[in-house]
Protein backbone atom coordinates (compact mmCIF):
# COMPACT_ATOMS: atom_id res chain seq x y z
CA UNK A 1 42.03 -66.34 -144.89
CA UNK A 2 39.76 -63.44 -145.62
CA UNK A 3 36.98 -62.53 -143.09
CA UNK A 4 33.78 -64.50 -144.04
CA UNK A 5 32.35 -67.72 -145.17
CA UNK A 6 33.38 -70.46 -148.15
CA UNK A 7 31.97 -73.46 -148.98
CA UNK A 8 33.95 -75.45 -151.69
CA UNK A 9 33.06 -79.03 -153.30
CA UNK A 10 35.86 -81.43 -152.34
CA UNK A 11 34.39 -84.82 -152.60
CA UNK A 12 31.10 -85.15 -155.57
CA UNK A 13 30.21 -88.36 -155.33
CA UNK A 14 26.80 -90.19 -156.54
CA UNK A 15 25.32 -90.24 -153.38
CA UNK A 16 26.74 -86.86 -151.88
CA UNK A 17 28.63 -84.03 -151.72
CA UNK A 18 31.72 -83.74 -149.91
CA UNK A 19 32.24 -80.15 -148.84
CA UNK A 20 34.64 -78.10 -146.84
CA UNK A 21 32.85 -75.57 -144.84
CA UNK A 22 35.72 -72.77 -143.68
CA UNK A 23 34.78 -69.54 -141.85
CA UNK A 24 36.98 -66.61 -140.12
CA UNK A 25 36.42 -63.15 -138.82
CA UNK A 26 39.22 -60.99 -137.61
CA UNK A 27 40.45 -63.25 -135.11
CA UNK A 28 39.05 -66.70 -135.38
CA UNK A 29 38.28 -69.28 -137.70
CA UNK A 30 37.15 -72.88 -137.78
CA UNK A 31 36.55 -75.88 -140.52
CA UNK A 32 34.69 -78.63 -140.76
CA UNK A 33 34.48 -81.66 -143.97
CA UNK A 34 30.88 -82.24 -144.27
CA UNK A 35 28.85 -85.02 -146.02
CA UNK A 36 26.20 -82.92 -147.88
CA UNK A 37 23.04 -84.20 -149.68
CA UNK A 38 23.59 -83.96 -153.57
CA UNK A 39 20.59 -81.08 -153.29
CA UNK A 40 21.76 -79.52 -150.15
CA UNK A 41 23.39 -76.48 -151.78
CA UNK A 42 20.33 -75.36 -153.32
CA UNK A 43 18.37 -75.92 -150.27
CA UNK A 44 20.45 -74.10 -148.21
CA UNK A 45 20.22 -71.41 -150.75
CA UNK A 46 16.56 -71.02 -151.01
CA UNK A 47 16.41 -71.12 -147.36
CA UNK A 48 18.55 -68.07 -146.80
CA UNK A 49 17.05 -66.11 -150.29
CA UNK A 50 16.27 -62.85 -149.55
CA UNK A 51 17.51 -62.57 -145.92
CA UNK A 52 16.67 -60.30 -144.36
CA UNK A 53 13.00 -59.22 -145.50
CA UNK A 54 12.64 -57.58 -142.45
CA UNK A 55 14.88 -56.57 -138.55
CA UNK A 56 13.00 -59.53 -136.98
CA UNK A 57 13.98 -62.70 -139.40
CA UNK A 58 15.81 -65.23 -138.39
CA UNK A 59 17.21 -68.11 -140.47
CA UNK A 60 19.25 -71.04 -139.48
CA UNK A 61 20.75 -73.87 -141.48
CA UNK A 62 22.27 -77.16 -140.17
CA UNK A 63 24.97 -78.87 -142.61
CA UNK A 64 25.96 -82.59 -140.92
CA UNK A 65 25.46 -83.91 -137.75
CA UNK A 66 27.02 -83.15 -134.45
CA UNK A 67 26.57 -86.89 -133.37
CA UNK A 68 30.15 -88.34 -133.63
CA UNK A 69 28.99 -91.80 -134.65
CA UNK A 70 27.85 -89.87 -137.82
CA UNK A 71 30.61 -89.67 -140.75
CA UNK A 72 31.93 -86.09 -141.07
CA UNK A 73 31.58 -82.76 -139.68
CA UNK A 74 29.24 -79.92 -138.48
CA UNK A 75 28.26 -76.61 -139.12
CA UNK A 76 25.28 -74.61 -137.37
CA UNK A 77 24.68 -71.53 -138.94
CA UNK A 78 22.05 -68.58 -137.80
CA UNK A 79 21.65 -65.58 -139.56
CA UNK A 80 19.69 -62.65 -138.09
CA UNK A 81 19.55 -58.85 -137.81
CA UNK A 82 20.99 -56.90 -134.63
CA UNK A 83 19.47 -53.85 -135.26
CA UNK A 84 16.28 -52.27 -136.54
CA UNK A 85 17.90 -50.93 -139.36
CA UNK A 86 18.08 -54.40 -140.75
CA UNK A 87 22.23 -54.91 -140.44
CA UNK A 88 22.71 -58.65 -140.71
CA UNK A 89 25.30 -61.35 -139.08
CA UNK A 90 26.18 -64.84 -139.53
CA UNK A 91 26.68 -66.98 -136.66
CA UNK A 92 28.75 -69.97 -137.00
CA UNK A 93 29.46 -73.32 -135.25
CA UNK A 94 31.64 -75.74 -136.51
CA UNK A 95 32.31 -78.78 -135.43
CA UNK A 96 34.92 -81.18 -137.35
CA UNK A 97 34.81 -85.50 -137.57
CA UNK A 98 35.23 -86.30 -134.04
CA UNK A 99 37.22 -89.77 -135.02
CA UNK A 100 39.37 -88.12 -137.94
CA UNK A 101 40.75 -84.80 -136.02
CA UNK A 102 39.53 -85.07 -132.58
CA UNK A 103 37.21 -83.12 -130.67
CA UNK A 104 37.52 -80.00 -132.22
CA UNK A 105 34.50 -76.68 -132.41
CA UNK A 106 34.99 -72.93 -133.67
CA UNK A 107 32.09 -70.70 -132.83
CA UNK A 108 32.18 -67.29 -134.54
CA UNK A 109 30.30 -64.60 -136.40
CA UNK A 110 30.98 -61.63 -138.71
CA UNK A 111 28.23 -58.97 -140.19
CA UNK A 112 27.08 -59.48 -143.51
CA UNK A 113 25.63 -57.41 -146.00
CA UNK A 114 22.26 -58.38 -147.92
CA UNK A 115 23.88 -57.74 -151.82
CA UNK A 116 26.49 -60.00 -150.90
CA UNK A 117 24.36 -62.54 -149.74
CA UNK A 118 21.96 -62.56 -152.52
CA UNK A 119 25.38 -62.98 -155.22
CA UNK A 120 25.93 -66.27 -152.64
CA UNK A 121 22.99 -67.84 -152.82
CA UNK A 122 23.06 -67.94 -156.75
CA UNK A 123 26.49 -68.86 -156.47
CA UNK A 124 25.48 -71.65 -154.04
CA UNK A 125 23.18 -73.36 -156.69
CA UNK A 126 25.57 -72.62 -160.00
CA UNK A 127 28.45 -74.32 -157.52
CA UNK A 128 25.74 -77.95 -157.32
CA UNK A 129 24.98 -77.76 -160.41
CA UNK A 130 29.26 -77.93 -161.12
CA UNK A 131 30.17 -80.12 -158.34
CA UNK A 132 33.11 -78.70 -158.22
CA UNK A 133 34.60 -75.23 -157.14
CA UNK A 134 34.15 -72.57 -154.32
CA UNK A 135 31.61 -70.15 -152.99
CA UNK A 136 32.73 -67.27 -150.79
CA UNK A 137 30.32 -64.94 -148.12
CA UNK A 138 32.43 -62.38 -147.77
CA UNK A 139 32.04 -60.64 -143.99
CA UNK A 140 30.63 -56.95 -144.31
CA UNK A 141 33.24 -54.01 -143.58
CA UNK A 142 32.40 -52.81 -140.22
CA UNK A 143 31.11 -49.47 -140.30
């Protein structure tokens, strides 16, 4: 698995989205099935649109619950900037179905770059609009 972030629609039904949330850097990686709203996508997406407009933003998004009487999984997800010059990360916490897999949690991040981001979020929309397919954040090339 490539370093980054992928959301793909596994599960459209009427009344939600079934997605798999999967996310890696260099040497970990963690995945979670989540039971999305049928508008989540794009409001994840407009919540994370034009990150970052400046070094102090932060953004986070919660997907799921982390309540294991809740159906399906978890994923926390922070993005801010560790430097002045605006350089960007992704944090990540996944948690999967307690009662399908077990207790189970990945906690990760990888740098991202702003260009890549913005192609994401469109992608994010196009990919509810479908209900069906992949989206990839692909982690920035350290350097």
């Amino acid at each position: 698995m490539p370093s980054g972030m992928t959301i793909k629609v596994r599960d459209p039904d009427d009344d939600y989205l079934g997605i798999d949330i999967q996310a890696s850097n260099d040497r970990f990686a963690g995945s979670a099935e989540v039971y999305a709203g049928l508008q989540e996508l794009s409001e994840f997406a407009t919540r994370i649109a034009g990150f970052p407009s400046n070094p102090d933003d932060r953004r986070q998004y919660v997907f799921g619950d982390r309540d294991p009487s809740v159906a399906g999984g978890y994923a926390g997800l922070r993005f801010y900037c560790f430097d002045l010059a605006g350089h960007a990360v992704v944090e990540i916490e996944i948690g999967e179905d307690h009662g399908r897999y077990g207790t189970a949690m990945a906690h990760l991040s990888f740098r991202i770059e702003a260009a890549a981001l913005d192609q994401f979020v469109n992608a994010l929309r196009e990919l509810e609009k479908a209900r069906f397919g992949e989206v990839f954040l692909p982690a920035a090339r350290p350097g």
